[in-house]
PDB file of N, CA and C in Angstrom:
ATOM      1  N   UNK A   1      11.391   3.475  19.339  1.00  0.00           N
ATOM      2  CA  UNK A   1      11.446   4.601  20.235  1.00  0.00           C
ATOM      3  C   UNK A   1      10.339   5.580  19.895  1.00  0.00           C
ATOM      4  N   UNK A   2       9.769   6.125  21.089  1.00  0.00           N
ATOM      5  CA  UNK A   2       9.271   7.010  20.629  1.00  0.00           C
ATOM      6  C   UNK A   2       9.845   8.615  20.672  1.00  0.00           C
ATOM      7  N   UNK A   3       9.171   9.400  19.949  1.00  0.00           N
ATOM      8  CA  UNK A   3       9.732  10.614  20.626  1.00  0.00           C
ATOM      9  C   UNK A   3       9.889  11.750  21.984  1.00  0.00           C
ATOM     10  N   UNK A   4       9.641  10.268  22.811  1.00  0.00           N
ATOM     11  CA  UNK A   4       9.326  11.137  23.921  1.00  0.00           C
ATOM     12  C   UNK A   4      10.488  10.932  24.629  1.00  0.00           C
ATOM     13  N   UNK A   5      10.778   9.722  24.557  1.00  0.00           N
ATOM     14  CA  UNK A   5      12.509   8.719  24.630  1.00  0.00           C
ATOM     15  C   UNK A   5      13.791   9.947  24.350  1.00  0.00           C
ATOM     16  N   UNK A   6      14.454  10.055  25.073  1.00  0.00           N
ATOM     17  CA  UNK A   6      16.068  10.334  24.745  1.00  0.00           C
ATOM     18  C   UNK A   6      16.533   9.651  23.716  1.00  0.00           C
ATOM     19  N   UNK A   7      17.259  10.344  22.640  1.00  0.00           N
ATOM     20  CA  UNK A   7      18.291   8.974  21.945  1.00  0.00           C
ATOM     21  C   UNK A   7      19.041   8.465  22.731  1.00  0.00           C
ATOM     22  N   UNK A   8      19.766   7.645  22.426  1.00  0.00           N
ATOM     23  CA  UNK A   8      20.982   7.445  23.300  1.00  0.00           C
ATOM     24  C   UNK A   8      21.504   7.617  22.732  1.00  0.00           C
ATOM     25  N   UNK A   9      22.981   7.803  23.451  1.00  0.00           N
ATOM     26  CA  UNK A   9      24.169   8.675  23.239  1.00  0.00           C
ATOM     27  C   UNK A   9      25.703   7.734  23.781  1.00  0.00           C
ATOM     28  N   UNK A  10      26.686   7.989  23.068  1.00  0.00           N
ATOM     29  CA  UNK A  10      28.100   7.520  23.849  1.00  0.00           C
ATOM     30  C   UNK A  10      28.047   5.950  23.184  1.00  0.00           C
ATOM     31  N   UNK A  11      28.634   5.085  24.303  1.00  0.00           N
ATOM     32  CA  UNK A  11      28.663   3.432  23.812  1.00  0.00           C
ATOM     33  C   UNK A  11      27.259   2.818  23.356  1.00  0.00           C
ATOM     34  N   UNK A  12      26.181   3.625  24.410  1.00  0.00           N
ATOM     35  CA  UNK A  12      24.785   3.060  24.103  1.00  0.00           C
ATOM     36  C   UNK A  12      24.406   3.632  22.520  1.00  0.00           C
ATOM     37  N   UNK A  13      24.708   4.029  22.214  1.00  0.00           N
ATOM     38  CA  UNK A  13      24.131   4.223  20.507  1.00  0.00           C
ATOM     39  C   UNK A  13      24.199   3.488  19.739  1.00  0.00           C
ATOM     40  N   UNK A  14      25.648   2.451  20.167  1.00  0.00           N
ATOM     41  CA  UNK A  14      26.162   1.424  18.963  1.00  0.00           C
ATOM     42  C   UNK A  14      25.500   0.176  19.695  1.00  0.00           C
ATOM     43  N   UNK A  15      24.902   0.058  21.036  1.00  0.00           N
ATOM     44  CA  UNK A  15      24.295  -1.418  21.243  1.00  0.00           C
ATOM     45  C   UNK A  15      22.822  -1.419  20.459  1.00  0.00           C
ATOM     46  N   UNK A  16      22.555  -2.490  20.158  1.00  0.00           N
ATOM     47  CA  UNK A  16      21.272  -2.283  19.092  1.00  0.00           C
ATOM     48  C   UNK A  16      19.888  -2.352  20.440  1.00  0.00           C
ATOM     49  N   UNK A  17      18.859  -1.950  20.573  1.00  0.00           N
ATOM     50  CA  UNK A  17      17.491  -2.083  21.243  1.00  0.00           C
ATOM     51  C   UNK A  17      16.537  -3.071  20.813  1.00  0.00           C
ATOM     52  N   UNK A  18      16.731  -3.766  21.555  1.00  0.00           N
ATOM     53  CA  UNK A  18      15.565  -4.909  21.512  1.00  0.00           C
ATOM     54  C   UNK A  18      13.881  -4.564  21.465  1.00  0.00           C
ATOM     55  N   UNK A  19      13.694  -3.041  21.684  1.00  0.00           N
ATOM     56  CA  UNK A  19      12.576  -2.597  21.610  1.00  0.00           C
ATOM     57  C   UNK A  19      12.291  -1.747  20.202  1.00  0.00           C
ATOM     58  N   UNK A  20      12.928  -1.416  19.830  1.00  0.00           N
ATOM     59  CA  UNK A  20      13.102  -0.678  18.483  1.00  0.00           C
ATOM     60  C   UNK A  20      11.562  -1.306  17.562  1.00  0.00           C
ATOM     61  N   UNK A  21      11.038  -0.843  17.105  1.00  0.00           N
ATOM     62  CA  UNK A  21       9.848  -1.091  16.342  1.00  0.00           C
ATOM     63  C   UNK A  21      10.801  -0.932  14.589  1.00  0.00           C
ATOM     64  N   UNK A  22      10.124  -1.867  14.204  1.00  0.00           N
ATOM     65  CA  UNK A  22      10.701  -1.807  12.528  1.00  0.00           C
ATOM     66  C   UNK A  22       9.649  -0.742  11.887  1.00  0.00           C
ATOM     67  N   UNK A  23       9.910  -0.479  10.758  1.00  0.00           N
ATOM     68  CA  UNK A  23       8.847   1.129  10.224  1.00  0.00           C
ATOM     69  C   UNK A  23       8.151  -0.467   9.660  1.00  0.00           C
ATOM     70  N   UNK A  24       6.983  -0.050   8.990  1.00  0.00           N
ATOM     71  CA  UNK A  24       6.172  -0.495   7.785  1.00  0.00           C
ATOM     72  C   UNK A  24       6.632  -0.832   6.463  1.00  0.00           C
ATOM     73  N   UNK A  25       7.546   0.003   5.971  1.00  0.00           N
ATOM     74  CA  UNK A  25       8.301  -0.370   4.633  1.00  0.00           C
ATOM     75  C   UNK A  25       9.571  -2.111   5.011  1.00  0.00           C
ATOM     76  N   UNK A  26      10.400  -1.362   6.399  1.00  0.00           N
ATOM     77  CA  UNK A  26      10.769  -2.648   6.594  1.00  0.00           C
ATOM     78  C   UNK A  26      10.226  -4.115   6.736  1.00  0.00           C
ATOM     79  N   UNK A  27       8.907  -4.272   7.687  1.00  0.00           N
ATOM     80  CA  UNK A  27       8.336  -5.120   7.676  1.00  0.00           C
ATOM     81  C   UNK A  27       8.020  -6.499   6.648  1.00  0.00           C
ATOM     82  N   UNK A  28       7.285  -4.817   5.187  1.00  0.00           N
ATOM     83  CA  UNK A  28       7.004  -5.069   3.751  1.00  0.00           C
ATOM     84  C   UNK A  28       8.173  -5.846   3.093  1.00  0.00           C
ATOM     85  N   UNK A  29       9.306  -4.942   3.588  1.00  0.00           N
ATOM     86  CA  UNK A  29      10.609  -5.966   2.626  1.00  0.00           C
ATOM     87  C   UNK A  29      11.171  -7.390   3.365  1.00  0.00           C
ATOM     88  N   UNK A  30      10.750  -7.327   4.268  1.00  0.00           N
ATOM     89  CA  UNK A  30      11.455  -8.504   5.596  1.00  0.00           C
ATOM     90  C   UNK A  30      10.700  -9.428   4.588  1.00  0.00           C
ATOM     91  N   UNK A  31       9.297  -9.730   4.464  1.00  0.00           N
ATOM     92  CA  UNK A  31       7.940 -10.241   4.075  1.00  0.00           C
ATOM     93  C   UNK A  31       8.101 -10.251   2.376  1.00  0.00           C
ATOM     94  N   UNK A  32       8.739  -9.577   1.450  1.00  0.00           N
ATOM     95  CA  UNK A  32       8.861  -9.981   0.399  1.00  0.00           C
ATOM     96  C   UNK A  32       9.796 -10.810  -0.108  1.00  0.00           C
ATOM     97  N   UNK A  33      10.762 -10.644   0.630  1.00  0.00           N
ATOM     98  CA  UNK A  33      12.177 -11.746   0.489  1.00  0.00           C
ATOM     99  C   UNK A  33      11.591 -12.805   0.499  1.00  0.00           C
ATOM    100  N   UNK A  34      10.758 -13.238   1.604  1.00  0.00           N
ATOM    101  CA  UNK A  34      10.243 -14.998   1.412  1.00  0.00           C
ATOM    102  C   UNK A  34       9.433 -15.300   0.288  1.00  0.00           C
ATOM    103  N   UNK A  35       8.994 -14.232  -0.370  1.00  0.00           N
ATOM    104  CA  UNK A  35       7.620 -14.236  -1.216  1.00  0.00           C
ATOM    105  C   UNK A  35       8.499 -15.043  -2.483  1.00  0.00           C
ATOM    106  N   UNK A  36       7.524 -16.017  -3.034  1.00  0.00           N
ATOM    107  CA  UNK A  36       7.942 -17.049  -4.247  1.00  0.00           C
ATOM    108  C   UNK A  36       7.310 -16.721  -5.403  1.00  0.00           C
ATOM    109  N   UNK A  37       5.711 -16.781  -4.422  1.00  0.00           N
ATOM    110  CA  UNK A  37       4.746 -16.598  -6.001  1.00  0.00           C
ATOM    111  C   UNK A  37       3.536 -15.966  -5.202  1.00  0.00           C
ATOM    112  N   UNK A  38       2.999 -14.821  -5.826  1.00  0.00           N
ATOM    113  CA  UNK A  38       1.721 -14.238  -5.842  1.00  0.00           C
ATOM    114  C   UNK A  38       0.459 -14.000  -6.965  1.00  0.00           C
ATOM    115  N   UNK A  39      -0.335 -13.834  -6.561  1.00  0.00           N
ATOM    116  CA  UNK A  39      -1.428 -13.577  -7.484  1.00  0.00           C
ATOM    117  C   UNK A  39      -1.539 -12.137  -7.777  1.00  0.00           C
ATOM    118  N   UNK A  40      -1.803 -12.088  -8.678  1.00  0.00           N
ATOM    119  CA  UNK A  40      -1.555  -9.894  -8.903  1.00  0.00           C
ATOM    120  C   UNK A  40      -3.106 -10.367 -10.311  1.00  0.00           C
ATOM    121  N   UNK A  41      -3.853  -9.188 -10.240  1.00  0.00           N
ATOM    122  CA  UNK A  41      -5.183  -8.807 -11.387  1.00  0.00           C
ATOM    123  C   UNK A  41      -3.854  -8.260 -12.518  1.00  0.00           C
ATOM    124  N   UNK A  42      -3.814  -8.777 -14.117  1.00  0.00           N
ATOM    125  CA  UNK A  42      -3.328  -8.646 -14.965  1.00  0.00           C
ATOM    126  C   UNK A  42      -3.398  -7.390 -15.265  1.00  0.00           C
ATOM    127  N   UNK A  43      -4.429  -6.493 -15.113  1.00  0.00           N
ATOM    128  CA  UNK A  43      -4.238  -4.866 -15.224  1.00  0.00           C
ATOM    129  C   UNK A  43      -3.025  -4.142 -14.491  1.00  0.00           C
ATOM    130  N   UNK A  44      -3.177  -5.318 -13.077  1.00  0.00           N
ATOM    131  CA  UNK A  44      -2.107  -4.273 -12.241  1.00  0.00           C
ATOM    132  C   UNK A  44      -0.720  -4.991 -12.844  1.00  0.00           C
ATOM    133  N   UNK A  45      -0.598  -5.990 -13.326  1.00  0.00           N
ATOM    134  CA  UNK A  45       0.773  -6.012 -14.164  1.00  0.00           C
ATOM    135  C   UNK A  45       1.221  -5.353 -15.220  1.00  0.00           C
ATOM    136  N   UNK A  46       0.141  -4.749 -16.023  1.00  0.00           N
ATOM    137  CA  UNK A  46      -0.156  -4.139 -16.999  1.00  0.00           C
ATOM    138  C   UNK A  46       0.403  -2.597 -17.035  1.00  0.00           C
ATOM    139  N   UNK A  47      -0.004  -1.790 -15.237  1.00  0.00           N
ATOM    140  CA  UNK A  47       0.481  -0.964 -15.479  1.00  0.00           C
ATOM    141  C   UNK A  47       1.771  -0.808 -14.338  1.00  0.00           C
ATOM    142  N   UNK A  48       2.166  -1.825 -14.098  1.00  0.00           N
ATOM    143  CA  UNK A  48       3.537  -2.414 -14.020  1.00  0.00           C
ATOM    144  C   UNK A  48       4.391  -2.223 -15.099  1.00  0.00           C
ATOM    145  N   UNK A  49       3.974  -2.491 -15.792  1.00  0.00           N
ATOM    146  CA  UNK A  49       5.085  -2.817 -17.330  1.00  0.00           C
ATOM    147  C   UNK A  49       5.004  -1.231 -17.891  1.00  0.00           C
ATOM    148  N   UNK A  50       3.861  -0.440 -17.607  1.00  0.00           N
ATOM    149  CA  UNK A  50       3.549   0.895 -18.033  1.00  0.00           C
ATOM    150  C   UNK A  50       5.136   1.748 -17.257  1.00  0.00           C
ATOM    151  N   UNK A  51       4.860   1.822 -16.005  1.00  0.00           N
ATOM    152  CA  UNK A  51       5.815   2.177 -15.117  1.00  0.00           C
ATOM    153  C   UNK A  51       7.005   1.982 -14.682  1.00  0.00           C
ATOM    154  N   UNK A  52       7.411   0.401 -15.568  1.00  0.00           N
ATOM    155  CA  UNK A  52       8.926   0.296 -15.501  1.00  0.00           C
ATOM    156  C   UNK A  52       9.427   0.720 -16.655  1.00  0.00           C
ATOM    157  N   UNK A  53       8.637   0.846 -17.963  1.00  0.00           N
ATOM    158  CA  UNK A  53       8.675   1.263 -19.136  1.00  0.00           C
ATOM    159  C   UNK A  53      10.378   2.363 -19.447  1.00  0.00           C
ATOM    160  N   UNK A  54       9.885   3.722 -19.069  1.00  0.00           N
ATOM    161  CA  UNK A  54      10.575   4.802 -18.895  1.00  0.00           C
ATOM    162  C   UNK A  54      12.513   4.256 -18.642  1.00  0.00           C
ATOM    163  N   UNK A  55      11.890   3.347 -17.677  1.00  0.00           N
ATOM    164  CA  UNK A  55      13.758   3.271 -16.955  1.00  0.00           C
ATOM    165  C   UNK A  55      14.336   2.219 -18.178  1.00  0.00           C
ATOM    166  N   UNK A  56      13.156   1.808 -19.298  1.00  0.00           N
ATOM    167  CA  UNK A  56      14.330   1.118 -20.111  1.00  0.00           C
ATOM    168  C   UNK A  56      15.584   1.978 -20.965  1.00  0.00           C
ATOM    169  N   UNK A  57      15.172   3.319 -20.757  1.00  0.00           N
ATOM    170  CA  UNK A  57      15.894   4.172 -21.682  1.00  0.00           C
ATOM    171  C   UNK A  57      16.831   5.150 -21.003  1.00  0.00           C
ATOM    172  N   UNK A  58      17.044   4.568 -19.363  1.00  0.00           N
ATOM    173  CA  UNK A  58      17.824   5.458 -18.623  1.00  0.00           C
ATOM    174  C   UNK A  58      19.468   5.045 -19.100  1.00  0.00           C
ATOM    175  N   UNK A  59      20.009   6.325 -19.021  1.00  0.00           N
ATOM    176  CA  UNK A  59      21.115   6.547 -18.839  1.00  0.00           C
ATOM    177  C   UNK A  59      22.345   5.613 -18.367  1.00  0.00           C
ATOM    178  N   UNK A  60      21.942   4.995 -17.212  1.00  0.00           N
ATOM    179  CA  UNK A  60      22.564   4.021 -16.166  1.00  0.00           C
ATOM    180  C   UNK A  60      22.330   2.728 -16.959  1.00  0.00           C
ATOM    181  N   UNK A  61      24.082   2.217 -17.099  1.00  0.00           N
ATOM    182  CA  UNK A  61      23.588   0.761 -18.059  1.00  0.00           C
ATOM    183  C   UNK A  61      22.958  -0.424 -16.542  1.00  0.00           C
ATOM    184  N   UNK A  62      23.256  -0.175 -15.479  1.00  0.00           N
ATOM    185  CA  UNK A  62      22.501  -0.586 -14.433  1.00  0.00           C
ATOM    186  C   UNK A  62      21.282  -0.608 -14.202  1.00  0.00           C
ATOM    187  N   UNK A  63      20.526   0.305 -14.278  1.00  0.00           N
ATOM    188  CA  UNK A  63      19.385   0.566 -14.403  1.00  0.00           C
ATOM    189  C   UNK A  63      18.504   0.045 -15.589  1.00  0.00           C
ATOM    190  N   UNK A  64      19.010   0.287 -16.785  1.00  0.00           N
ATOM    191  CA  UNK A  64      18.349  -0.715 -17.960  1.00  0.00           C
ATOM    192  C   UNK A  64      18.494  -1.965 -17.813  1.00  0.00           C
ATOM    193  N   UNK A  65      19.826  -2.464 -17.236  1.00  0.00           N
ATOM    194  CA  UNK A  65      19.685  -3.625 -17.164  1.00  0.00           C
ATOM    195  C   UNK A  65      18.427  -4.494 -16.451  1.00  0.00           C
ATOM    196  N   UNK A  66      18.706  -4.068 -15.270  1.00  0.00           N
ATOM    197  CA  UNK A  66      17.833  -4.336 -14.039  1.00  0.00           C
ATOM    198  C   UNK A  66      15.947  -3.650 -14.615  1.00  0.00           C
ATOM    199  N   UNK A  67      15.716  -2.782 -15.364  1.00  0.00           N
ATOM    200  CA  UNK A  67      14.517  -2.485 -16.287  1.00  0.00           C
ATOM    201  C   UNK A  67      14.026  -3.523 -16.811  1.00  0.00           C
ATOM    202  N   UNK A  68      14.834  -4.023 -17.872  1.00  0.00           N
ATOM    203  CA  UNK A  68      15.028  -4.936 -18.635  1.00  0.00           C
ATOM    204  C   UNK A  68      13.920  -6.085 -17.972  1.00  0.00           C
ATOM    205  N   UNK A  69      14.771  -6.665 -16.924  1.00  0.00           N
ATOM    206  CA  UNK A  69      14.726  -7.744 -16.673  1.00  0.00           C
ATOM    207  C   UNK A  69      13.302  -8.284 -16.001  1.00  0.00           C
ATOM    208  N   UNK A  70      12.777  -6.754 -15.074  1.00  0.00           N
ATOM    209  CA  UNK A  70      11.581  -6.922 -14.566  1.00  0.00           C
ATOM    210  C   UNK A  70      10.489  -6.594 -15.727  1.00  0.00           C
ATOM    211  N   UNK A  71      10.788  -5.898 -16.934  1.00  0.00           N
ATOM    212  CA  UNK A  71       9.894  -5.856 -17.892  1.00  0.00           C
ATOM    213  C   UNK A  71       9.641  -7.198 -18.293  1.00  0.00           C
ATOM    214  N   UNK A  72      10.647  -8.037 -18.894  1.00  0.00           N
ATOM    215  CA  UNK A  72      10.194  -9.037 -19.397  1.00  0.00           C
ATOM    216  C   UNK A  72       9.538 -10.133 -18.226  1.00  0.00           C
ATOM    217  N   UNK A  73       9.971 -10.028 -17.222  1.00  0.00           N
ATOM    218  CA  UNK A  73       9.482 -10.858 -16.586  1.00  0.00           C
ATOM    219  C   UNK A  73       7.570 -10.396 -16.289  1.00  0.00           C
ATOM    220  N   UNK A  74       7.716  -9.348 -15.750  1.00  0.00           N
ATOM    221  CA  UNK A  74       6.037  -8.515 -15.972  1.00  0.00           C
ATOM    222  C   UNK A  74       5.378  -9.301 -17.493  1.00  0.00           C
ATOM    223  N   UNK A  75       6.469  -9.013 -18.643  1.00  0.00           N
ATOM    224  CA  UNK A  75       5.491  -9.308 -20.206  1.00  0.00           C
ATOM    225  C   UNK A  75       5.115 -10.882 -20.007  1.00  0.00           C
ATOM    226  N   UNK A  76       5.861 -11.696 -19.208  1.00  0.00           N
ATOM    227  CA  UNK A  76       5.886 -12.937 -19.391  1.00  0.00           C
ATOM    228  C   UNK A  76       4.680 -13.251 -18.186  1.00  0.00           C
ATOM    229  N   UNK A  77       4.645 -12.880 -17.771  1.00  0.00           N
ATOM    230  CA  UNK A  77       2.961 -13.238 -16.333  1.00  0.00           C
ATOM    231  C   UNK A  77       2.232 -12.736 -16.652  1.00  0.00           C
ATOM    232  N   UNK A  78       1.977 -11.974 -17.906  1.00  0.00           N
ATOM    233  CA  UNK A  78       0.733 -11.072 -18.617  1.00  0.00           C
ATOM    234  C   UNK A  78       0.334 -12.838 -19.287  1.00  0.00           C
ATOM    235  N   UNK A  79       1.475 -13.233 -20.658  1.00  0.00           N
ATOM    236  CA  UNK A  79       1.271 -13.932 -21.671  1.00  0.00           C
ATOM    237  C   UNK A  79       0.838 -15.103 -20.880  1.00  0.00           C
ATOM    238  N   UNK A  80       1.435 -15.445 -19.756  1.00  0.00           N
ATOM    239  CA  UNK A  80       1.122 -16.931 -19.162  1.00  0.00           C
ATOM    240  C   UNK A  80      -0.168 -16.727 -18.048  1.00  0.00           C
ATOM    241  N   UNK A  81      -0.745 -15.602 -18.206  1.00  0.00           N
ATOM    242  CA  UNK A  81      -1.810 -15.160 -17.789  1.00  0.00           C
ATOM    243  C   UNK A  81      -3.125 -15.563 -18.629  1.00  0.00           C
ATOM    244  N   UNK A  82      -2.938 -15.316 -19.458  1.00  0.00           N
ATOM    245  CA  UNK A  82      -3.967 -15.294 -20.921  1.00  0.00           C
ATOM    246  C   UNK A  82      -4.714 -17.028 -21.167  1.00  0.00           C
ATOM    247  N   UNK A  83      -5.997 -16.562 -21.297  1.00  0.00           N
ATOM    248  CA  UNK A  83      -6.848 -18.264 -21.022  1.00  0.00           C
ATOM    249  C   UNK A  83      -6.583 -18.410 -21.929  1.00  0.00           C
ATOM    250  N   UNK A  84      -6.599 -20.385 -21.798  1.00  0.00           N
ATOM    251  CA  UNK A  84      -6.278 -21.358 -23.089  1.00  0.00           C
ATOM    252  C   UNK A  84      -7.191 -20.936 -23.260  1.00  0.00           C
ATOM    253  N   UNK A  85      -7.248 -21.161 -25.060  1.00  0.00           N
ATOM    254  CA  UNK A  85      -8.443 -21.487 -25.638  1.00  0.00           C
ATOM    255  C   UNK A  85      -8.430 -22.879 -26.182  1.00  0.00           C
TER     256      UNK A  85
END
């Protein structure tokens, strides 16, 4: 919709619009769900691991958990990053 559009109102609010545009963030997440495997530059994992850092020490045993888990996984695509020698 744009804003030039009425909302709708009454029964029509709860039927969904076939015209409705998804934002950009939705799109992004529609599009990461399928995602398996990507290529990322090891710096930008780097300060990945910088930035999840902090939430290992939150409060929320949820939140560390879920910290946790993307840290090691970040530490582990750094190490399996690294050329044989």
């Amino acid at each position: 919709m744009t804003s030039t559009q009425p909302l709708p109102r009454g029964l029509a609010s709860l039927i969904p619009d076939a015209h409705a545009q998804a934002t950009p963030g939705e799109l992004a997440a529609a599009q990461l769900l399928h995602l398996r495997e990507a290529t990322v530059p090891v710096p930008v994992l780097a300060a990945a691991v910088e930035l999840i850092a902090p939430q290992l020490k939150s409060e929320d045993p949820a939140t560390q958990k879920a910290a946790a888990a993307v840290h090691a996984h970040l530490l582990a695509a750094i190490d399996g990053a690294a050329p044989s020698r």
